[in-house]
C-alpha atoms as a PDB file:
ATOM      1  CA  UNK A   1      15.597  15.710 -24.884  1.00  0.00           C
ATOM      2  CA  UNK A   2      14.383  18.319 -27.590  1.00  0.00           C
ATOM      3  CA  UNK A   3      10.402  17.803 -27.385  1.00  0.00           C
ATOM      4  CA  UNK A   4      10.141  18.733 -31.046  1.00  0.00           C
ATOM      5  CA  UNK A   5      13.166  16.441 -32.954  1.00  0.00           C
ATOM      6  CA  UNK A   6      11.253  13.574 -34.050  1.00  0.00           C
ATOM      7  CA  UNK A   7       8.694  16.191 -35.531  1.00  0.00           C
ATOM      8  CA  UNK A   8      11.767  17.770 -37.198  1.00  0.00           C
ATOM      9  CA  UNK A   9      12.811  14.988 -38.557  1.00  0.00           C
ATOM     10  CA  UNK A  10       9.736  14.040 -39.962  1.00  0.00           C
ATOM     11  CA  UNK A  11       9.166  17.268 -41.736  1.00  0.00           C
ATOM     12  CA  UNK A  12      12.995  16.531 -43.231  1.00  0.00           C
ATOM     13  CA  UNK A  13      11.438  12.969 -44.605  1.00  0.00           C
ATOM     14  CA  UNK A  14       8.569  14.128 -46.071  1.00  0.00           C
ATOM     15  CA  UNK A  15       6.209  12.557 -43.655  1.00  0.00           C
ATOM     16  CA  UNK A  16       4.095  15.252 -42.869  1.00  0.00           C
ATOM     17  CA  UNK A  17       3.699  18.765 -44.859  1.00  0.00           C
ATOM     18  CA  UNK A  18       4.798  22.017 -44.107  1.00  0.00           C
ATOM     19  CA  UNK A  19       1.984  23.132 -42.639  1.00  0.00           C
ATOM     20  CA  UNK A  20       1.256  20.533 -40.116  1.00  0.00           C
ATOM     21  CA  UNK A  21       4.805  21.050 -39.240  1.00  0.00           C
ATOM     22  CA  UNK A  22       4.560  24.613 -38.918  1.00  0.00           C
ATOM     23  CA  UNK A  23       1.568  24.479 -36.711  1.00  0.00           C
ATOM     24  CA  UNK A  24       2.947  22.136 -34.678  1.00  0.00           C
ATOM     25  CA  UNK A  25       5.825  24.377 -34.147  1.00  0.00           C
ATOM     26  CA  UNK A  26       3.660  27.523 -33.356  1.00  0.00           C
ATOM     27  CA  UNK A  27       1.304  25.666 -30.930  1.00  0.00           C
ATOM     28  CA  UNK A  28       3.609  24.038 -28.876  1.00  0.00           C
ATOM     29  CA  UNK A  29       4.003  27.368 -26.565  1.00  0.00           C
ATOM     30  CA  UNK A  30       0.724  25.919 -24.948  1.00  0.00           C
ATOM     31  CA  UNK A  31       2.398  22.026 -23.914  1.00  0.00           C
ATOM     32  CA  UNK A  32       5.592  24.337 -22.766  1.00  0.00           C
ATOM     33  CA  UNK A  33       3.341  26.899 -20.708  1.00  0.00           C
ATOM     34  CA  UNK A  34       1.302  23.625 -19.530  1.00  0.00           C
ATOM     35  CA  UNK A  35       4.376  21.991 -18.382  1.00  0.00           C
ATOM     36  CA  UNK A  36       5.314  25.101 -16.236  1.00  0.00           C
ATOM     37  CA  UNK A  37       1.768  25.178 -14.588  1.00  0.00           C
ATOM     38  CA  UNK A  38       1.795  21.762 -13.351  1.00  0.00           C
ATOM     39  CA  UNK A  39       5.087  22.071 -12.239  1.00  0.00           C
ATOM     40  CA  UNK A  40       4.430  24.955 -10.571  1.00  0.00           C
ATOM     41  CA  UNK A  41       0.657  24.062  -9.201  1.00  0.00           C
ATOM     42  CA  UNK A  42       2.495  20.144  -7.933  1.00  0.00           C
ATOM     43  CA  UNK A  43       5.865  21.391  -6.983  1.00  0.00           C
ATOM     44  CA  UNK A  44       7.459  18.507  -8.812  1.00  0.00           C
ATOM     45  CA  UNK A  45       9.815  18.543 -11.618  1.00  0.00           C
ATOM     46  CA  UNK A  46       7.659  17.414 -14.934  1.00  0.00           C
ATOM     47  CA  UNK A  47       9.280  14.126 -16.776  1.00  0.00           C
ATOM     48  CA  UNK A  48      11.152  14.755 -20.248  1.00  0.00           C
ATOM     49  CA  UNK A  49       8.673  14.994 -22.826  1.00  0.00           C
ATOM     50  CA  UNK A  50       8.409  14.526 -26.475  1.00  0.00           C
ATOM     51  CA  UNK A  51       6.259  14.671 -29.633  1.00  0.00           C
ATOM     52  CA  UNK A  52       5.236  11.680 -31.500  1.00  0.00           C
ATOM     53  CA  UNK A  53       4.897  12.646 -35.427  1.00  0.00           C
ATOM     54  CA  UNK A  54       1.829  10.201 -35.404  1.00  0.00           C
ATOM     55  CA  UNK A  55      -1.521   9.293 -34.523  1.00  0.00           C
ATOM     56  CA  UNK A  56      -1.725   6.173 -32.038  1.00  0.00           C
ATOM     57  CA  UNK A  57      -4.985   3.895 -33.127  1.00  0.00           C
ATOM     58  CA  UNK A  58      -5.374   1.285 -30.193  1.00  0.00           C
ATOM     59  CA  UNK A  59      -7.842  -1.497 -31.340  1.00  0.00           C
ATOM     60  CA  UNK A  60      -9.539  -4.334 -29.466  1.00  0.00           C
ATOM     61  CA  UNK A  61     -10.101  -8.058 -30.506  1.00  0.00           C
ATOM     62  CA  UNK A  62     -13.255  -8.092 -28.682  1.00  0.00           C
ATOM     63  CA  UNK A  63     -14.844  -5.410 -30.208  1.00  0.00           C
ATOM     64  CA  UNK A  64     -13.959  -5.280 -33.718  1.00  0.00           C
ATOM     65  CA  UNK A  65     -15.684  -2.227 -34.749  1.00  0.00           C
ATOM     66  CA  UNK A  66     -14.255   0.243 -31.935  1.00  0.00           C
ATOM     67  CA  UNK A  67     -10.874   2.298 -32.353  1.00  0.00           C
ATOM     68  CA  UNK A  68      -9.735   4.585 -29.679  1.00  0.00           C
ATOM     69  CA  UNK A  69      -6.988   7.242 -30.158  1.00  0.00           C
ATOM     70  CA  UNK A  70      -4.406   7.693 -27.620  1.00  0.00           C
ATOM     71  CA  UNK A  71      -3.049  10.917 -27.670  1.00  0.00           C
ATOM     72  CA  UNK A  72      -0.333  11.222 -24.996  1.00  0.00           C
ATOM     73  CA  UNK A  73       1.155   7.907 -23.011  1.00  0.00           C
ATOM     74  CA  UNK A  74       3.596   7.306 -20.259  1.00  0.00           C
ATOM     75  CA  UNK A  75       6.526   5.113 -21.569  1.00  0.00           C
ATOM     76  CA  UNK A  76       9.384   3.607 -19.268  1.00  0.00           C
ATOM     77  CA  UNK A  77      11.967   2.753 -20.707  1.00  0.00           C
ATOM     78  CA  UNK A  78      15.309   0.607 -19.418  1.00  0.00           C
ATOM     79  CA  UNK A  79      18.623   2.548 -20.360  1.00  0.00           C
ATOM     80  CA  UNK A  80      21.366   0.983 -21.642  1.00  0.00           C
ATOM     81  CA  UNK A  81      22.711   1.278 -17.995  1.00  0.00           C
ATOM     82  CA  UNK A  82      20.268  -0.964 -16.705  1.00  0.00           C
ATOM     83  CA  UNK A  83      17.993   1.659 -15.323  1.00  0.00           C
ATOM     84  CA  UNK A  84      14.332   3.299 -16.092  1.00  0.00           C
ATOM     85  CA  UNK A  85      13.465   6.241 -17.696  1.00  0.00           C
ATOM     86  CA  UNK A  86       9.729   7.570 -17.534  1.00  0.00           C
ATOM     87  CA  UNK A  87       9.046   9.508 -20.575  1.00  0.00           C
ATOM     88  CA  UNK A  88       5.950  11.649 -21.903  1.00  0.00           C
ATOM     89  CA  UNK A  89       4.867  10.941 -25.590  1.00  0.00           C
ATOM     90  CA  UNK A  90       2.540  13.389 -26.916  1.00  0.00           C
ATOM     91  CA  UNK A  91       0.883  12.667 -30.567  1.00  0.00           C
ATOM     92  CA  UNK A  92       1.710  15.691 -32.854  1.00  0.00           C
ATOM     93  CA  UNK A  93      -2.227  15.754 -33.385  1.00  0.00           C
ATOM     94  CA  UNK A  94      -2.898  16.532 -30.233  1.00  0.00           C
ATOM     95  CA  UNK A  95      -0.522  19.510 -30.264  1.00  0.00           C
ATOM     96  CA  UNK A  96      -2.008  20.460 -33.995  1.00  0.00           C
ATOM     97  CA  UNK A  97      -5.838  20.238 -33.591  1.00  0.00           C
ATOM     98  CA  UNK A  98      -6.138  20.210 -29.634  1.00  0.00           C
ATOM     99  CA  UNK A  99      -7.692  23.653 -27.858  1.00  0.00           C
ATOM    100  CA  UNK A 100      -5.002  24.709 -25.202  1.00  0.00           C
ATOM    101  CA  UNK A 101      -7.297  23.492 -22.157  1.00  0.00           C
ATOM    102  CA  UNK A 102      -7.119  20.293 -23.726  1.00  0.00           C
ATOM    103  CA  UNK A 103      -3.471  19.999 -24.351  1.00  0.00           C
ATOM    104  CA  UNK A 104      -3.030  20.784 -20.408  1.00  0.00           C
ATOM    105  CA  UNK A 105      -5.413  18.419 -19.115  1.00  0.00           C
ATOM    106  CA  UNK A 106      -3.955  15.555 -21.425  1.00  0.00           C
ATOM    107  CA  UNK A 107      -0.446  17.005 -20.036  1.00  0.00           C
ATOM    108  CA  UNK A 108      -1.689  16.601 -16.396  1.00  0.00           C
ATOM    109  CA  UNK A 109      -3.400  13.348 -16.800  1.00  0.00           C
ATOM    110  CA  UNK A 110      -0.319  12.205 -17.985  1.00  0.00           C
ATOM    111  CA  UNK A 111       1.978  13.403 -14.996  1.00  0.00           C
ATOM    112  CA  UNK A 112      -0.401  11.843 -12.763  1.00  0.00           C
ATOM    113  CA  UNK A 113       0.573   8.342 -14.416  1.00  0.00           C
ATOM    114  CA  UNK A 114       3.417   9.238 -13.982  1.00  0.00           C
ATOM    115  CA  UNK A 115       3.607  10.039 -10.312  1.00  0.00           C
ATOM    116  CA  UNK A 116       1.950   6.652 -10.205  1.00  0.00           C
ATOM    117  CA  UNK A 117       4.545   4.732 -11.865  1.00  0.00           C
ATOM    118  CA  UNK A 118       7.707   5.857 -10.206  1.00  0.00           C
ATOM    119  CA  UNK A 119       5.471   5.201  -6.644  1.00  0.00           C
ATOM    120  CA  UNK A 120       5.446   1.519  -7.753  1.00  0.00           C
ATOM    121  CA  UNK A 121       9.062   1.791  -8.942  1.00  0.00           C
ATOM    122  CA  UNK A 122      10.504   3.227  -5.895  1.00  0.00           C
ATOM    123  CA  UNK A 123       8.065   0.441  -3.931  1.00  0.00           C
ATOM    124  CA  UNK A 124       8.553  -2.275  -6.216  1.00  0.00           C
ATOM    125  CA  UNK A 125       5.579  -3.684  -6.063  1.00  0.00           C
ATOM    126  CA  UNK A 126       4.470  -4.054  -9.038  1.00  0.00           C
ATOM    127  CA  UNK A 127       7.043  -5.221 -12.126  1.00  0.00           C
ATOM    128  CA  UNK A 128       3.844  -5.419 -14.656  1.00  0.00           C
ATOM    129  CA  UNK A 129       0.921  -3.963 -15.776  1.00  0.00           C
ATOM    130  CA  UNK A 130      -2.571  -5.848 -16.559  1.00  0.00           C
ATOM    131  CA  UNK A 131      -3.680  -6.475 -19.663  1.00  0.00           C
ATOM    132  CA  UNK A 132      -7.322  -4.884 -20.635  1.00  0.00           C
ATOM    133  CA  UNK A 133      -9.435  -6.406 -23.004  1.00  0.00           C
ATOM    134  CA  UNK A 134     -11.327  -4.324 -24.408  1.00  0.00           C
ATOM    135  CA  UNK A 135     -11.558  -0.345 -24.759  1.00  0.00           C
ATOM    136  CA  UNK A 136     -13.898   0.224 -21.881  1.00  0.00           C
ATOM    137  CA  UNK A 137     -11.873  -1.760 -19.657  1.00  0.00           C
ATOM    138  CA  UNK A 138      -8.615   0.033 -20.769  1.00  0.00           C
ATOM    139  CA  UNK A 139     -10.387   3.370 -20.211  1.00  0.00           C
ATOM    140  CA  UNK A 140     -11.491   2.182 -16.431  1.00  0.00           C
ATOM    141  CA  UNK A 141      -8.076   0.661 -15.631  1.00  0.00           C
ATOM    142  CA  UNK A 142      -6.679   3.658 -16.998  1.00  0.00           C
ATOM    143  CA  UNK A 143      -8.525   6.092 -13.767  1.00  0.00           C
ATOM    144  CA  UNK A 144      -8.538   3.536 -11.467  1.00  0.00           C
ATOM    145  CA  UNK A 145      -4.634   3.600 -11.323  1.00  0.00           C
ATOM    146  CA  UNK A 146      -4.248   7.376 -10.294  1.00  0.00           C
ATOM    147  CA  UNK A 147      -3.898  10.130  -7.907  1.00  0.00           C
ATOM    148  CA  UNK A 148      -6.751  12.288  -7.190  1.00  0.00           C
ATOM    149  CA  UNK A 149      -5.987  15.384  -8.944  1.00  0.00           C
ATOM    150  CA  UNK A 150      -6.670  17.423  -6.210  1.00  0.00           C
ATOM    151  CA  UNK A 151      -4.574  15.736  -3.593  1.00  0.00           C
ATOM    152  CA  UNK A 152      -1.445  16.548  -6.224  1.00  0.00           C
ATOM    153  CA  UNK A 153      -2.153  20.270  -7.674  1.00  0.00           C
ATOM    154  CA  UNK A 154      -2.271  23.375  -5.898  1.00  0.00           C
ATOM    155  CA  UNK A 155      -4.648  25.191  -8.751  1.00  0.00           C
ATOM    156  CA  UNK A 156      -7.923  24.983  -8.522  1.00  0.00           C
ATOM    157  CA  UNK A 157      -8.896  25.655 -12.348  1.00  0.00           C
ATOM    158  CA  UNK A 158      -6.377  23.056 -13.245  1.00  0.00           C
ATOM    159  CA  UNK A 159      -7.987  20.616 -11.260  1.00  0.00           C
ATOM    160  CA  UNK A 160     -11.485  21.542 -12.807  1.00  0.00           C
ATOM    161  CA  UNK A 161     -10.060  21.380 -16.178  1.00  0.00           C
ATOM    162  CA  UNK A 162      -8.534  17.480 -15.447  1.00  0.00           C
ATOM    163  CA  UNK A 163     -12.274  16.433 -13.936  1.00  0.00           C
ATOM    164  CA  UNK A 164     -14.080  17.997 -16.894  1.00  0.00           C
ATOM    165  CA  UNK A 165     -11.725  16.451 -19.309  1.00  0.00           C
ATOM    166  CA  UNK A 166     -11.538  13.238 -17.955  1.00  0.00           C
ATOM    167  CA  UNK A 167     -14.765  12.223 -16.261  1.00  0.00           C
ATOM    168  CA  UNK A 168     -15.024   8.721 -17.463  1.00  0.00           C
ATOM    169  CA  UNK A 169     -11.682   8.376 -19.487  1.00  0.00           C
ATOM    170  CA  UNK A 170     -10.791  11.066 -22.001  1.00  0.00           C
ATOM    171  CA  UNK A 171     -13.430  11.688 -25.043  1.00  0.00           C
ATOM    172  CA  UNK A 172     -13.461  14.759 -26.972  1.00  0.00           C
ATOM    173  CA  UNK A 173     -15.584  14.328 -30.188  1.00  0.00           C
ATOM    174  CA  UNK A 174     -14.338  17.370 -31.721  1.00  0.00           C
ATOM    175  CA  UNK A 175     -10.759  16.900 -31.387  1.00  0.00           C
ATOM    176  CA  UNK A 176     -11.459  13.068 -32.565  1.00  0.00           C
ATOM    177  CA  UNK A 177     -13.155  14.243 -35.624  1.00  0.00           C
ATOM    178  CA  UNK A 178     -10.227  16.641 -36.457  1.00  0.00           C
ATOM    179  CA  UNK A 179      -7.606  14.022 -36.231  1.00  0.00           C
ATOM    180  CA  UNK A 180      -9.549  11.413 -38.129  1.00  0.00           C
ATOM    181  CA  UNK A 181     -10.570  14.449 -41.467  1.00  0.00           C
ATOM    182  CA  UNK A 182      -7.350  15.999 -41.347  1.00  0.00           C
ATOM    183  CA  UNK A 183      -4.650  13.561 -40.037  1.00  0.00           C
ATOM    184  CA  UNK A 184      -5.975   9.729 -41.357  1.00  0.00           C
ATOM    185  CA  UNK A 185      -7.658  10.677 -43.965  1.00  0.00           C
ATOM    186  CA  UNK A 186      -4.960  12.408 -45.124  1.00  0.00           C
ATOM    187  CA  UNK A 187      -2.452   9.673 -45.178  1.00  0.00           C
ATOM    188  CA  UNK A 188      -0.446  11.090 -42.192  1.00  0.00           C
ATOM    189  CA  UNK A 189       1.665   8.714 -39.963  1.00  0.00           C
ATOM    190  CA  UNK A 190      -0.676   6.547 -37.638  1.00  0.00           C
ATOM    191  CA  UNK A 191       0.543   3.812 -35.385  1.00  0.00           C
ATOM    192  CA  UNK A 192      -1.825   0.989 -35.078  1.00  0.00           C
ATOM    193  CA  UNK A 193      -1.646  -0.782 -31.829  1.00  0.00           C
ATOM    194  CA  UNK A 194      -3.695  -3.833 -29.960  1.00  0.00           C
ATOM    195  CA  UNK A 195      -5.742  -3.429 -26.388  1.00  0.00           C
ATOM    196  CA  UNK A 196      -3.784  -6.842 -25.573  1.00  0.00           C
ATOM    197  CA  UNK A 197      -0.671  -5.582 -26.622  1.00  0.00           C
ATOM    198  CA  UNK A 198      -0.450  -2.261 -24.656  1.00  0.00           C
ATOM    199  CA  UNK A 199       1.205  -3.649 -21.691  1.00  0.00           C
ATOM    200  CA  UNK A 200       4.694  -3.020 -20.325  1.00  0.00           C
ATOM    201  CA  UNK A 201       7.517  -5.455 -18.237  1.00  0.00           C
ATOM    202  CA  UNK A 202      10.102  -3.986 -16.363  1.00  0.00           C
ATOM    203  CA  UNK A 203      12.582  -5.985 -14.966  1.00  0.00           C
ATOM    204  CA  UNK A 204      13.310  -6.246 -11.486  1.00  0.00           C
ATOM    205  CA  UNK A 205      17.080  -5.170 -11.390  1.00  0.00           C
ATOM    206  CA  UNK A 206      16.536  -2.856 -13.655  1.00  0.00           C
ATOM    207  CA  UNK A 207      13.536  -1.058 -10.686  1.00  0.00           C
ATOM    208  CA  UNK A 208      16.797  -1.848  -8.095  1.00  0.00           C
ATOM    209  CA  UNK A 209      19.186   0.136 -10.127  1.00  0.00           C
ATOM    210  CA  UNK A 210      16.799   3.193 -10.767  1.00  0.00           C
ATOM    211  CA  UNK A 211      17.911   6.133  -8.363  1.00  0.00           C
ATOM    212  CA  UNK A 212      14.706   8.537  -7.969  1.00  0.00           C
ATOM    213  CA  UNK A 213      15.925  11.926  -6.244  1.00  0.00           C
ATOM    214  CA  UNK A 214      14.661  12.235  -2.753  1.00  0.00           C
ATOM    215  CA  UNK A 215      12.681  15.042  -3.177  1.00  0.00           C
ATOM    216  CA  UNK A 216      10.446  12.972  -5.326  1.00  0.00           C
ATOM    217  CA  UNK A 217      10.538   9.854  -3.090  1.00  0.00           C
ATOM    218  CA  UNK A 218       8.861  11.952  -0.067  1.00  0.00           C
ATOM    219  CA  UNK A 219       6.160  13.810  -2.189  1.00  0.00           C
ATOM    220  CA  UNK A 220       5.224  10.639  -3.597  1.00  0.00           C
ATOM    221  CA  UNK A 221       4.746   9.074  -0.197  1.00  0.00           C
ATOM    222  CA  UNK A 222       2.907  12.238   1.060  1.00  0.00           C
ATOM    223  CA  UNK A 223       0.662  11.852  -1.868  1.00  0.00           C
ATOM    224  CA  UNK A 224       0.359   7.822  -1.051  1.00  0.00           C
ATOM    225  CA  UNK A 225      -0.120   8.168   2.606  1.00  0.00           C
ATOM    226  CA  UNK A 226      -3.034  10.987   1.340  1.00  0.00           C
ATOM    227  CA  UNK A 227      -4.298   8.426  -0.656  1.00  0.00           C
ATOM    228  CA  UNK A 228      -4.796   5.570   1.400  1.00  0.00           C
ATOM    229  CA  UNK A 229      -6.085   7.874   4.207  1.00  0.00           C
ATOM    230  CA  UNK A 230      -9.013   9.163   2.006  1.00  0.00           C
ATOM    231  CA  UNK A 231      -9.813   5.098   0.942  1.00  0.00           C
ATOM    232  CA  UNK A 232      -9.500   4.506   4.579  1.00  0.00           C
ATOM    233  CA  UNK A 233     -12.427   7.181   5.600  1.00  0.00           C
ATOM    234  CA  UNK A 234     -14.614   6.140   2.573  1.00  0.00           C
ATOM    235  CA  UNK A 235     -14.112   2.727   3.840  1.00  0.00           C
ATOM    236  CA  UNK A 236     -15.825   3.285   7.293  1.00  0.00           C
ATOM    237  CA  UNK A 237     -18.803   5.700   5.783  1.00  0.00           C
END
């Protein structure tokens, strides 16, 4: 997968300018070096990646005057053999109007989704994921799901970045107020998507037929068996 095609292509239809494009194209050597430091600080392979020439606007029902933006999120997909593919889509404003510690954590956060994901799909415990009703919700959900940073990264600034980025679910007023001046009010691509409708279904067979290398399979038990054994002491304090 070439992480920058769809942005390509976009330039090619007119959908964003020139110069979005072209600083796009100069900043992605921080998602690229970002990818090879959490690769390097886990010891695990990161997913295929790619950039979204959008802005993803998630609403809620409940709370009619809140919008969130999603800048990065873990996507499985079924192949047309039947089997799942865990993908990384990163929003080109991210890449555009994001610092490079920001980028990175986003990256990380990311990968730690999905670590979590293929751990259900190589346990197959779980074929769907919960609906959250509102933004808060979402944003809880979202941390409650993962591993502890620290029990998956070998770099301790890496891991400081992650807890200062996401203490509570990711919020960075700048980089909001960026996106919204110089991406939406600008008329540049935005996808518009529900709270109730950001949910995903994977079939059963198609967890059976997904082959996950074996190298991945026993890190992501070490990092389970980790897991559980922290709750575990917690538990009896």
């Amino acid at each position: 997968m070439d992480p920058l095609r769809k942005i390509e292509d976009a330039k090619l239809a007119n959908l964003i300018p020139q110069n979005v494009y072209q600083k796009i194209v100069n900043r992605f050597r921080f998602v690229d070096e970002g990818v090879k430091r959490i690769a390097k600080a886990s010891g695990i392979k990161y997913p295929s990646y790619y950039i979204e020439p959008s802005i993803t606007i998630s609403v809620s029902p409940l709370e009619m005057e809140q919008v969130g933006i999603l800048f990065a999120r873990t996507i499985p997909i079924v192949s047309v053999d039947n089997r799942i593919d865990v993908i990384i889509q990163l929003t080109a404003p991210l890449i555009a109007y994001g610092i490079k510690g920001t980028i990175q954590a986003v990256l990380a956060h990311e990968f730690l989704h999905y670590l979590e994901l293929m751990g259900r799909i190589t346990n197959m415990d779980i074929i769907s994921e919960e609906i959250s009703g509102t933004l808060f919700e979402g944003t809880y959900a979202d941390l409650t799901k993962l591993f502890e940073p620290k029990t998956v990264f070998k770099d301790n600034s890496l891991i400081r970045l992650i807890t200062k980025k996401f203490p509570e679910g990711f919020y960075d007023p700048k980089l909001q107020d960026k996106c919204i001046k110089m991406w939406l009010k600008k008329g540049l691509p935005a996808t518009r998507i529900n709270m109730d409708e950001n949910t995903v279904r994977i079939p059963i067979n198609a967890m059976a037929n997904t082959e996950i290398d074996h190298n991945l399979k026993k890190k992501i038990y070490e990092l389970s068996t980790l897991k559980y054994t922290r709750k575990g002491k917690r538990g009896k304090c």
